[in-house]
Protein backbone atom coordinates (compact mmCIF):
# COMPACT_ATOMS: atom_id res chain seq x y z
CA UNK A 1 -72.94 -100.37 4.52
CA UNK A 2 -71.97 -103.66 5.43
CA UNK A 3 -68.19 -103.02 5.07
CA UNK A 4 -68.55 -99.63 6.64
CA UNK A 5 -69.83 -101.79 9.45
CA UNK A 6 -66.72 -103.90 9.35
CA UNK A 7 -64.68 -100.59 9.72
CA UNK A 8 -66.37 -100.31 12.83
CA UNK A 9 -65.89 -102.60 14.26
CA UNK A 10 -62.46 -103.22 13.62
CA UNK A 11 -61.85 -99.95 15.89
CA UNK A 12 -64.28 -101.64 18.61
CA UNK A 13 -61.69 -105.13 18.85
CA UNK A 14 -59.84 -105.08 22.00
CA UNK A 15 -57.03 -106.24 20.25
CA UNK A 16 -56.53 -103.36 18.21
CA UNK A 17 -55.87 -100.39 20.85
CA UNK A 18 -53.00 -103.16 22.79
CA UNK A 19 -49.37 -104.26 21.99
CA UNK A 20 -46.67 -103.18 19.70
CA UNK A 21 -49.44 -103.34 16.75
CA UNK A 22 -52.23 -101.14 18.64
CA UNK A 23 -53.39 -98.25 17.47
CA UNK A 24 -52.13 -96.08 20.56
CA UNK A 25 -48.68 -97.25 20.16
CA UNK A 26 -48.47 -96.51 15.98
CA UNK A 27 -50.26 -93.43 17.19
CA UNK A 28 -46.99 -92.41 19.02
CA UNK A 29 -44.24 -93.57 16.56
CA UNK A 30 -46.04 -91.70 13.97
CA UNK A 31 -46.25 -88.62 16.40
CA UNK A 32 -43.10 -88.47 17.28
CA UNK A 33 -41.10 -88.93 14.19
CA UNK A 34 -43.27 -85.90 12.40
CA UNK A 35 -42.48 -84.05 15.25
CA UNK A 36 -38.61 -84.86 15.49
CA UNK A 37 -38.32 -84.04 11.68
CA UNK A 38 -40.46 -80.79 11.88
CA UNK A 39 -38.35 -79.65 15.04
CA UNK A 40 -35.14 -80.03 12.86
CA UNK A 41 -36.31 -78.42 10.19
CA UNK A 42 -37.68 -75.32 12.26
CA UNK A 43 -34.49 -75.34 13.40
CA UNK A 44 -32.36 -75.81 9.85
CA UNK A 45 -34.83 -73.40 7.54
CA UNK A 46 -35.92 -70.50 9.98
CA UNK A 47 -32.60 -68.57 11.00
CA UNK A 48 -31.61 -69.10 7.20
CA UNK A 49 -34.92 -67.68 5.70
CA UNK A 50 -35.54 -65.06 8.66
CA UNK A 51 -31.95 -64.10 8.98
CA UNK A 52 -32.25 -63.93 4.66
CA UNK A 53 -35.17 -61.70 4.67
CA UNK A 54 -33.59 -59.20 6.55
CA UNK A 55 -30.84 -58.72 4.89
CA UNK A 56 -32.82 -58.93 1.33
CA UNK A 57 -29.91 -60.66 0.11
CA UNK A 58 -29.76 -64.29 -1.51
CA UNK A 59 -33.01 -65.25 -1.10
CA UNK A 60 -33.84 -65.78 -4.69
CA UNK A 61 -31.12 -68.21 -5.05
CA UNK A 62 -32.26 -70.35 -1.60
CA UNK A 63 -36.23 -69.71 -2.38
CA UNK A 64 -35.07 -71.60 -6.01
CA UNK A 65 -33.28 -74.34 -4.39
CA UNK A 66 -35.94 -75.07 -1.80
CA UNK A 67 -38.56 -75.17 -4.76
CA UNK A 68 -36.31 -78.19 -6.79
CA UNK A 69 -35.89 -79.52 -3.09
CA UNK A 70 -39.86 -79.37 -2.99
CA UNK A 71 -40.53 -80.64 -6.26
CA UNK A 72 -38.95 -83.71 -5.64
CA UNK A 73 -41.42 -87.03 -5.09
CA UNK A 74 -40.81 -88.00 -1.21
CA UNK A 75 -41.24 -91.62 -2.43
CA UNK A 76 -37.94 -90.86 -4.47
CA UNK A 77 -36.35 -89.18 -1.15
CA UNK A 78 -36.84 -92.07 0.75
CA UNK A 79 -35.80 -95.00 -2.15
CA UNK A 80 -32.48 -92.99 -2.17
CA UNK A 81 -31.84 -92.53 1.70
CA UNK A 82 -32.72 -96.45 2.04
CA UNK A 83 -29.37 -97.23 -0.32
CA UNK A 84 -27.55 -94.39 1.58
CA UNK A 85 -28.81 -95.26 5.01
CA UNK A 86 -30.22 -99.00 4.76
CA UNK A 87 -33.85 -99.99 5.82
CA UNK A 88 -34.63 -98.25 9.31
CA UNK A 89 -35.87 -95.23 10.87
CA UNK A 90 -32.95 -93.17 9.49
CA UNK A 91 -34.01 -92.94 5.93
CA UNK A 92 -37.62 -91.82 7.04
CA UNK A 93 -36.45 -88.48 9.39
CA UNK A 94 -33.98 -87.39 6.72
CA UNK A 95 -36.46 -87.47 3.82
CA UNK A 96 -39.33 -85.83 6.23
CA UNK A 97 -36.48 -83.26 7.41
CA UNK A 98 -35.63 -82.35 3.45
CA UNK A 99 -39.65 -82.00 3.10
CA UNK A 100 -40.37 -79.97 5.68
CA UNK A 101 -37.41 -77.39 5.03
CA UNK A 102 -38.73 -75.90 2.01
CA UNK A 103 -41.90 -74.57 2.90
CA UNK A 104 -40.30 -73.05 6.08
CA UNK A 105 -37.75 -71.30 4.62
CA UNK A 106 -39.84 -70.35 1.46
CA UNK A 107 -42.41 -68.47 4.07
CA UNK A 108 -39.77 -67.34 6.42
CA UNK A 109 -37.64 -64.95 3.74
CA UNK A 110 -41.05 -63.85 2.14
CA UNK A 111 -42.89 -62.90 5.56
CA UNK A 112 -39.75 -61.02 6.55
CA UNK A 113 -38.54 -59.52 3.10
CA UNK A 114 -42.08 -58.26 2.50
CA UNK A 115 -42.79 -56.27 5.74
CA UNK A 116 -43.21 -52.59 4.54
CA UNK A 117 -40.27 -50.53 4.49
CA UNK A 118 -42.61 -47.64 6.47
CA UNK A 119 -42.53 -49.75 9.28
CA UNK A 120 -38.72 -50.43 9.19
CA UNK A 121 -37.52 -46.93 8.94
CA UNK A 122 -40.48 -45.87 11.60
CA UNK A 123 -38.22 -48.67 13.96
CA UNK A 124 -34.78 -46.87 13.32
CA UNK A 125 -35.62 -43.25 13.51
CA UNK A 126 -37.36 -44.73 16.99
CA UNK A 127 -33.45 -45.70 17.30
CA UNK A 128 -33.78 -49.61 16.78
CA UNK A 129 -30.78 -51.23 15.80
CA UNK A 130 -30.62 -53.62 13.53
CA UNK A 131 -31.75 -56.59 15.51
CA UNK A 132 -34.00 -54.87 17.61
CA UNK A 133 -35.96 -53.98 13.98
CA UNK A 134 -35.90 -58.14 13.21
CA UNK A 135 -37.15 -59.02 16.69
CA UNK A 136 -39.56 -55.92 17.42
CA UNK A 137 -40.91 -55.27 14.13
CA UNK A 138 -40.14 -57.18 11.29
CA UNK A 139 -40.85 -60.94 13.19
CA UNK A 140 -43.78 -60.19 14.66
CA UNK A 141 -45.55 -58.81 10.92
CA UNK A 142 -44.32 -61.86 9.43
CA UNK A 143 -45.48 -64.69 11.89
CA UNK A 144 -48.60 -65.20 9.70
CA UNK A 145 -47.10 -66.00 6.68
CA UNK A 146 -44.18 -68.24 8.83
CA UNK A 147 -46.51 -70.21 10.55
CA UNK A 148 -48.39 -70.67 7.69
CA UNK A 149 -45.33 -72.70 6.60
CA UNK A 150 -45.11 -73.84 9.79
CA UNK A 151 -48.79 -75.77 9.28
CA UNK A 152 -48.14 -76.65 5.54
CA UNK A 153 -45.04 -78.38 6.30
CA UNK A 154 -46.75 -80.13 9.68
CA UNK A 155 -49.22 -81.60 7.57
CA UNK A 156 -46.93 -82.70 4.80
CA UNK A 157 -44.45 -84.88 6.99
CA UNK A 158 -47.93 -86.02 9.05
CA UNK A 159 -48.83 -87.51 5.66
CA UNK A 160 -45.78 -88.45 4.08
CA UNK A 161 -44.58 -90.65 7.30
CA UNK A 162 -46.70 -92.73 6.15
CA UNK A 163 -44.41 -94.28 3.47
CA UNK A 164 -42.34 -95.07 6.16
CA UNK A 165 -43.70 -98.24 6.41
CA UNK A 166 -43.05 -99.20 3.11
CA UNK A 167 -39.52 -99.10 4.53
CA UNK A 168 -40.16 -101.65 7.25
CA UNK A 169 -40.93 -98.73 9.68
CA UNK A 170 -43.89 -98.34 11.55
CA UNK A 171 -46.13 -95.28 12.32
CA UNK A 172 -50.15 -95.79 10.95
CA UNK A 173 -48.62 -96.94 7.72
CA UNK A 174 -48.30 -100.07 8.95
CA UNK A 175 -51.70 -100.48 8.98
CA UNK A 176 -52.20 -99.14 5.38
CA UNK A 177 -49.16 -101.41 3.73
CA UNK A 178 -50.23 -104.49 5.82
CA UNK A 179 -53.73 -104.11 4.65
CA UNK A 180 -52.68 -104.03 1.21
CA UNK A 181 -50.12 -107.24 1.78
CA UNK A 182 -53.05 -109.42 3.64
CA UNK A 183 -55.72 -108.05 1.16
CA UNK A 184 -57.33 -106.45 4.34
CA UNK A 185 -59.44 -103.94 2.78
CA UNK A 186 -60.42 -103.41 6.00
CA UNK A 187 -57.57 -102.72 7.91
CA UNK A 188 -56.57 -100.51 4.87
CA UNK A 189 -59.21 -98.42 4.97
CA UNK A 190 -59.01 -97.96 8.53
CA UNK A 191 -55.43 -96.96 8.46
CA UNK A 192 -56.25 -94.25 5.58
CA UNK A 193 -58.69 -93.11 7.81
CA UNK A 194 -56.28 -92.25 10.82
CA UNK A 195 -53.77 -91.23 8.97
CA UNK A 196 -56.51 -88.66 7.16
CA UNK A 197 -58.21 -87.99 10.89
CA UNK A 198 -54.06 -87.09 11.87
CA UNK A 199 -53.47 -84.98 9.74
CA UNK A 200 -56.62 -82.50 9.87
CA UNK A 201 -55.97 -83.00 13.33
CA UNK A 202 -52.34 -81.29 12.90
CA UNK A 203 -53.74 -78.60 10.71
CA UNK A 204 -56.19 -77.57 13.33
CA UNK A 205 -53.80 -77.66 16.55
CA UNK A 206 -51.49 -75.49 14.26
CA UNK A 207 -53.29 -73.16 13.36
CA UNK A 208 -54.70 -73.06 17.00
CA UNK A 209 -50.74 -72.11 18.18
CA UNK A 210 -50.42 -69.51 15.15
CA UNK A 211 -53.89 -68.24 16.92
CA UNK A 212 -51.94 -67.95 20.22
CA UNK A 213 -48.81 -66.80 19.23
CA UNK A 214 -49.94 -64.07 17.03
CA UNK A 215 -50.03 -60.97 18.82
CA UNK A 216 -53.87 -59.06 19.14
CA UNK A 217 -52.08 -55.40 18.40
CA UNK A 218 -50.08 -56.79 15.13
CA UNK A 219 -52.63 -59.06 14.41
CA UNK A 220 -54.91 -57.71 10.83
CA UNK A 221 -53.63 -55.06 8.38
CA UNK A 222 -51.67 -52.63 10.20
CA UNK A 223 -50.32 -49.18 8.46
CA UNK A 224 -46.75 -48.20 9.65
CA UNK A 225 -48.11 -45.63 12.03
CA UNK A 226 -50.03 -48.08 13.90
CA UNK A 227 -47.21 -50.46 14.24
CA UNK A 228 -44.69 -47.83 15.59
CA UNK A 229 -47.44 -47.10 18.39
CA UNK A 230 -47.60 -50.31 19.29
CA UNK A 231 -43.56 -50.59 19.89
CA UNK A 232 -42.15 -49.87 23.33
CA UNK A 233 -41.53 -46.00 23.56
CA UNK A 234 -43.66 -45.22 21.22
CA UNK A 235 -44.93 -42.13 22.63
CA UNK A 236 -41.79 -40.67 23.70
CA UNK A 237 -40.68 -40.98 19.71
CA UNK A 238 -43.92 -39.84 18.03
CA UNK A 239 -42.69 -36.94 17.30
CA UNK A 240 -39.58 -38.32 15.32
CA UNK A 241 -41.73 -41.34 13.61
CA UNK A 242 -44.10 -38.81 12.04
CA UNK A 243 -40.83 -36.50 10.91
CA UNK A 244 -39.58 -39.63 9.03
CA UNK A 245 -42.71 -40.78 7.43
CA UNK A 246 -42.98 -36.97 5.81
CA UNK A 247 -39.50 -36.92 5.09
CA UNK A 248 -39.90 -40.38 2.98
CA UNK A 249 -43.46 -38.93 1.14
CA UNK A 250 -41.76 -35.55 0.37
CA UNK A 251 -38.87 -37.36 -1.26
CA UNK A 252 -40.89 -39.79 -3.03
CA UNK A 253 -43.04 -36.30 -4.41
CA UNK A 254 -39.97 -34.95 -5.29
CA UNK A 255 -38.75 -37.94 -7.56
CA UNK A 256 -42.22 -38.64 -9.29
């Protein structure tokens, strides 16, 4: 109790929330380089794994590589950036950047490769071309499963900027390796416990945006019908989306 009481009030000193060392500013440089890396790697993984899964074509072959990319230690990734790039920021992004990527692109070709092929063909007899299927159709059935990589790689680079500071960088690992250098239990534990409080914190405000981005009339299991009536023109092409559906189930009858 008593050194839960010393956690306290190590949050309740002044001294703490002010300066280069307060809490608000690590707060920030923590923030912002998780968000920097994630931003890059949205931008890297999701046009390759999207743009991947619609085609249905090499996607085995980048889903491998991303899983050796994700089964390497990020302690590793950073020790060999730091003899690449030197001691600095630089070495932290690139190792959170090659994190985040695999879980995004991993998501991205499975979310798009696995919407039904109903759905798909329902889109082009509507006369969808092949971009209007990605965009229309095939993007918005997938968003679950792509934001769900979206939040697991959010909460991995949260966590893993922490080693930064091993690195002479800052973030709320400063507080955690400083701790353990000034055998300040203390101030260890306390910087644990924002980095822990950071990342549930990222988890939650994620999956609150995959909440607000995912569309109420995709959203749930949705049969092929219901998605077609739920495109633009729908109604004008029900006729045509029905005619393809039975053509589809009489030649899958006729082959069985």
């Amino acid at each position: 109790m008593r050194f839960l009481g010393d956690v306290v009030a190590w949050f309740a000193t002044g001294e703490h929330w002010r300066g280069t060392d307060g809490i608000p500013h690590r707060l920030s440089e923590h923030l912002a380089m998780s968000g920097a890396a994630l931003l890059v790697a949205l931008v890297i993984a999701l046009p390759v794994g999207v743009g991947l899964g619609h085609v249905r074509r090499g996607g085995v072959v980048v889903v491998n590589l991303a899983n050796i990319g994700r089964a390497i230690p990020s302690f590793a990734l950073l020790v060999l950036f730091v003899f690449v790039f030197s001691i600095g920021p630089e070495p932290v992004f690139i190792a959170l950047v090659a994190l985040a990527i695999p879980p995004v692109v991993t998501n991205a070709y499975v979310g798009v490769a696995g919407v039904d092929a109903d759905a798909r063909e329902v889109a082009r007899g509507m006369g969808m071309t092949g971009s209007q299927v990605l965009r229309r159709v095939e993007l918005p059935l997938a968003l679950p499963l792509v934001m769900a990589g979206v939040r697991t790689a959010g909460v991995q680079v949260v966590a893993t900027a922490t080693l930064g500071a091993v690195i002479a960088w800052g973030g709320l690992g400063r507080y955690i390796v400083d701790g353990f250098a000034q055998q300040d239990h203390v101030k260890l534990f306390a910087g644990a416990l924002l980095v822990a409080a950071l990342s549930v914190g990222v988890e939650l405000a994620l999956a609150f945006l995959q909440r607000l981005t995912l569309s109420p009339g995709l959203s749930g299991r949705r049969t092929p019908t219901a998605v077609a009536s739920a495109l633009p023109g729908a109604a004008a092409h029900s006729s045509l989306s029905q005619a393809v559906l039975n053509e589809r189930k009489e030649q899958t009858h006729a082959e069985t």
